[in-house]
PDB file of N, CA and C in Angstrom:
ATOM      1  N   UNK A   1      33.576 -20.611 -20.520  1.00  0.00           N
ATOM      2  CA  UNK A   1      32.998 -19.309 -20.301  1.00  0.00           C
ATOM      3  C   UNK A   1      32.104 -19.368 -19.058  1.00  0.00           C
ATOM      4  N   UNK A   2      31.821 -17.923 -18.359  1.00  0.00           N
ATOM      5  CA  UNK A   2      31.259 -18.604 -16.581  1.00  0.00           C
ATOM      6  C   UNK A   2      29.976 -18.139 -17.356  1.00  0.00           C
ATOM      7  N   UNK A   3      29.323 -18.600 -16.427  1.00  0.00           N
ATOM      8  CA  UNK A   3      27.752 -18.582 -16.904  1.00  0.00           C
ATOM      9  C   UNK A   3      26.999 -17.546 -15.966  1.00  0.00           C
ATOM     10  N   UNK A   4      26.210 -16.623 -15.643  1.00  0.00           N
ATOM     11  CA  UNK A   4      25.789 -15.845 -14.315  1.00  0.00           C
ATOM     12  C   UNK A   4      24.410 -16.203 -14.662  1.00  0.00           C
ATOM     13  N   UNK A   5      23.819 -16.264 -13.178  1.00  0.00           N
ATOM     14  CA  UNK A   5      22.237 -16.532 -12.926  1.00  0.00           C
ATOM     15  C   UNK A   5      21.407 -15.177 -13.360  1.00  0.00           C
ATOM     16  N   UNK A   6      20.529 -15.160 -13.650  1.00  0.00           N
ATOM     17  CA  UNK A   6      19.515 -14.011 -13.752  1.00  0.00           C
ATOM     18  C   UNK A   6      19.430 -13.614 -12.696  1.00  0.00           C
ATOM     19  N   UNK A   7      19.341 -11.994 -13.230  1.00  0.00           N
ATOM     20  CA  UNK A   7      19.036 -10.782 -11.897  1.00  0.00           C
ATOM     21  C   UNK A   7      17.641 -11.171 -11.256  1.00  0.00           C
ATOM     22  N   UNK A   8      17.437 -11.144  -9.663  1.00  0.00           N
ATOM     23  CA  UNK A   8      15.956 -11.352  -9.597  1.00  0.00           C
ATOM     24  C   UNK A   8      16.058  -9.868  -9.558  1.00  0.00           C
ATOM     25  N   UNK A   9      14.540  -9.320 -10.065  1.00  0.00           N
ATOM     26  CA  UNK A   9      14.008  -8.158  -9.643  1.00  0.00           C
ATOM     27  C   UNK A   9      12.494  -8.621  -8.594  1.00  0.00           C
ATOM     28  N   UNK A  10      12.355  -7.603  -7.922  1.00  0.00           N
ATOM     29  CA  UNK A  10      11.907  -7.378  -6.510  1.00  0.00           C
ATOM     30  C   UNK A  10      10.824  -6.377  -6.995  1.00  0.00           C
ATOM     31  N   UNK A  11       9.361  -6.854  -7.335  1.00  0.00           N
ATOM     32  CA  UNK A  11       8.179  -5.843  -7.755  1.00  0.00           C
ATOM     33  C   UNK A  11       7.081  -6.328  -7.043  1.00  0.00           C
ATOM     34  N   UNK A  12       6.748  -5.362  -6.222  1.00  0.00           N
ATOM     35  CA  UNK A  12       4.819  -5.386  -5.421  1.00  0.00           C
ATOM     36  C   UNK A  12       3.957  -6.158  -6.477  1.00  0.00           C
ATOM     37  N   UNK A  13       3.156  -7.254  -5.892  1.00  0.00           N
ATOM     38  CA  UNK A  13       2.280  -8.058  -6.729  1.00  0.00           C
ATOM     39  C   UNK A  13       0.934  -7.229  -6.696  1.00  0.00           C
ATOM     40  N   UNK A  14       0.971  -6.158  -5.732  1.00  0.00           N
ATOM     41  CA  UNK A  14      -0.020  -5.392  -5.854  1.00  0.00           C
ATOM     42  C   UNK A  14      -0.072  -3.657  -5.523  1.00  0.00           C
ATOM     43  N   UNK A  15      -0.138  -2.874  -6.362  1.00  0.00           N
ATOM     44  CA  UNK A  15       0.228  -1.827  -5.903  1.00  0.00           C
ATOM     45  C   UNK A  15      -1.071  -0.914  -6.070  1.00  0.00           C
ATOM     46  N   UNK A  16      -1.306  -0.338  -4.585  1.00  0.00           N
ATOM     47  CA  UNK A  16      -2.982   0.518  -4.139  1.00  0.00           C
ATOM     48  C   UNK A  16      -2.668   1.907  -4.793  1.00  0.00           C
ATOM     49  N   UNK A  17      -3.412   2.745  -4.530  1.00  0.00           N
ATOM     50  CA  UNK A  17      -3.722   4.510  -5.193  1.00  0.00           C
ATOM     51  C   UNK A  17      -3.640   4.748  -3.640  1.00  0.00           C
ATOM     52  N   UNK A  18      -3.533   6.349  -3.709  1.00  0.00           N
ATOM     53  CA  UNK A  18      -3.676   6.938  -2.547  1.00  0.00           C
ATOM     54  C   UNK A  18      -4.975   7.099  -2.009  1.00  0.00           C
ATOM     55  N   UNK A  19      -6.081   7.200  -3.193  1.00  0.00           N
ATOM     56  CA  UNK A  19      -7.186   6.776  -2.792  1.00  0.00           C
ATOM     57  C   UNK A  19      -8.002   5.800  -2.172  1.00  0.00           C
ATOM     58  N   UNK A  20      -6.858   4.284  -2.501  1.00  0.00           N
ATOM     59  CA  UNK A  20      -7.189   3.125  -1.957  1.00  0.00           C
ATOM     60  C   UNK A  20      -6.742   3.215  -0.717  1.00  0.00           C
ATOM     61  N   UNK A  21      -5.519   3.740  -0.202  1.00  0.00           N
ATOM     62  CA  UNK A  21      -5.208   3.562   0.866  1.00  0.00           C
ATOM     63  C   UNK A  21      -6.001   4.813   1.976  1.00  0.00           C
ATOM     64  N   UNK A  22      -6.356   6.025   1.508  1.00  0.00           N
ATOM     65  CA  UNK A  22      -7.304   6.685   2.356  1.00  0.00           C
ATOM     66  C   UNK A  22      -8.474   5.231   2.812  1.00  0.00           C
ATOM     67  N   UNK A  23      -8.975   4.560   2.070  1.00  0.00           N
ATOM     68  CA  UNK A  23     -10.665   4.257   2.102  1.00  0.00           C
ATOM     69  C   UNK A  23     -10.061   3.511   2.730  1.00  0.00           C
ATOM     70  N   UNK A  24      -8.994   2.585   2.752  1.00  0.00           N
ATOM     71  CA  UNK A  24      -8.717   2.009   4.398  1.00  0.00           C
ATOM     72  C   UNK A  24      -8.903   2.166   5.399  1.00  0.00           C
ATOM     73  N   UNK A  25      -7.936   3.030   5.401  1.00  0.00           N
ATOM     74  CA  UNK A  25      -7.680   3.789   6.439  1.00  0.00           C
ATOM     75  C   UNK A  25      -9.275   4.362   7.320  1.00  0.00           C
ATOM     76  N   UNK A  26     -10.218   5.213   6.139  1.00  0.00           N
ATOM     77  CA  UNK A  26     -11.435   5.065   6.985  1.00  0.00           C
ATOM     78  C   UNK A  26     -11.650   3.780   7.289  1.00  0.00           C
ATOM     79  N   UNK A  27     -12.140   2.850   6.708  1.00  0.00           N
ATOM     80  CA  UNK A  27     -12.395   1.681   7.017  1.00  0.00           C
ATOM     81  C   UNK A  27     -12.136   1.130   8.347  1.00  0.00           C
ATOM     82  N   UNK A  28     -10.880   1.449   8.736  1.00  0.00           N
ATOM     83  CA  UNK A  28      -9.738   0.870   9.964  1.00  0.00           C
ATOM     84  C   UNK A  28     -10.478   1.774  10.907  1.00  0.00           C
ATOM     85  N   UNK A  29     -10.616   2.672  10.563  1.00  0.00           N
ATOM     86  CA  UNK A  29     -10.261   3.906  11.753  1.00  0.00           C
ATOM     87  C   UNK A  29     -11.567   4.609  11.710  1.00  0.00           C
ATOM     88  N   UNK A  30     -12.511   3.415  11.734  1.00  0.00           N
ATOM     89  CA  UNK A  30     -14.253   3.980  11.547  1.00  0.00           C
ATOM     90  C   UNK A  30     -14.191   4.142  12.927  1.00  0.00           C
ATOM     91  N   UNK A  31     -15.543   5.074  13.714  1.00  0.00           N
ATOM     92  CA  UNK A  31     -15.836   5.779  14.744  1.00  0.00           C
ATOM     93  C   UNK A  31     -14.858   5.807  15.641  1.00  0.00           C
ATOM     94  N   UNK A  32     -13.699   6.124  15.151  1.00  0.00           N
ATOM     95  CA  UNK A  32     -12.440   7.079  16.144  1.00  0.00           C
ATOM     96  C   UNK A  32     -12.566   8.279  15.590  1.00  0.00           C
ATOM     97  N   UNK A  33     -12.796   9.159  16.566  1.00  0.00           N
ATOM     98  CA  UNK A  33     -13.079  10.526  16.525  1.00  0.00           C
ATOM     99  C   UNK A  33     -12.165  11.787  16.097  1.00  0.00           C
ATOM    100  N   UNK A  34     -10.693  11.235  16.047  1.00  0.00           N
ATOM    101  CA  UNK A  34      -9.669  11.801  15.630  1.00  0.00           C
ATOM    102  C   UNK A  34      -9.493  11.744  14.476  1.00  0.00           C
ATOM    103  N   UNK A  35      -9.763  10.672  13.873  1.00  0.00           N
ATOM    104  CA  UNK A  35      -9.586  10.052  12.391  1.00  0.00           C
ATOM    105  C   UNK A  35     -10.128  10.744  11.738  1.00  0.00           C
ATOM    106  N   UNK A  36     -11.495  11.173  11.696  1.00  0.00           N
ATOM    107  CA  UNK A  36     -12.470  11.527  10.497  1.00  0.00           C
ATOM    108  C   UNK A  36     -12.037  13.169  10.120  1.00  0.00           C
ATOM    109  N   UNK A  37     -11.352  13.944  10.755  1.00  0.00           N
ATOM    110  CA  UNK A  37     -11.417  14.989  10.541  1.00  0.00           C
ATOM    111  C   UNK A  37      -9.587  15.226   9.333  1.00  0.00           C
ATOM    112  N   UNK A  38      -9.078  14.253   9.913  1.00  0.00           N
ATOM    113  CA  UNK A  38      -7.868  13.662   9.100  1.00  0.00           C
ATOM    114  C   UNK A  38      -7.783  13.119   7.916  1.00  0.00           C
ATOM    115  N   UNK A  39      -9.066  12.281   8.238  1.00  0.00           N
ATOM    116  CA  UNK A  39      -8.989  11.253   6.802  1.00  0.00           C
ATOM    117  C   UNK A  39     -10.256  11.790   5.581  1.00  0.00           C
ATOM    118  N   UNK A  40     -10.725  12.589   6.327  1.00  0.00           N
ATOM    119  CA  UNK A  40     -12.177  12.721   4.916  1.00  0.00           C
ATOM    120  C   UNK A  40     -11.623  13.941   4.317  1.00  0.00           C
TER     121      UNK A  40
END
């Protein structure tokens, strides 16, 4: 009988909020003047 390997599955070891990724984003994109009116 053939034998088959296990499926790998493929999952983010870490997955952010949209909130996490805004406060980056300020973070990144502190006193650029374009940013703040975008990101807050």
């Amino acid at each position: 009988m053939a034998r088959l390997c296990k499926p790998a599955v493929q999952a983010p070891e870490h997955v952010i909020t949209m909130e996490e990724t805004l406060d980056f984003a300020r973070r990144v994109h502190e006193g650029r003047s374009n940013c703040r009116s975008r990101c807050a």
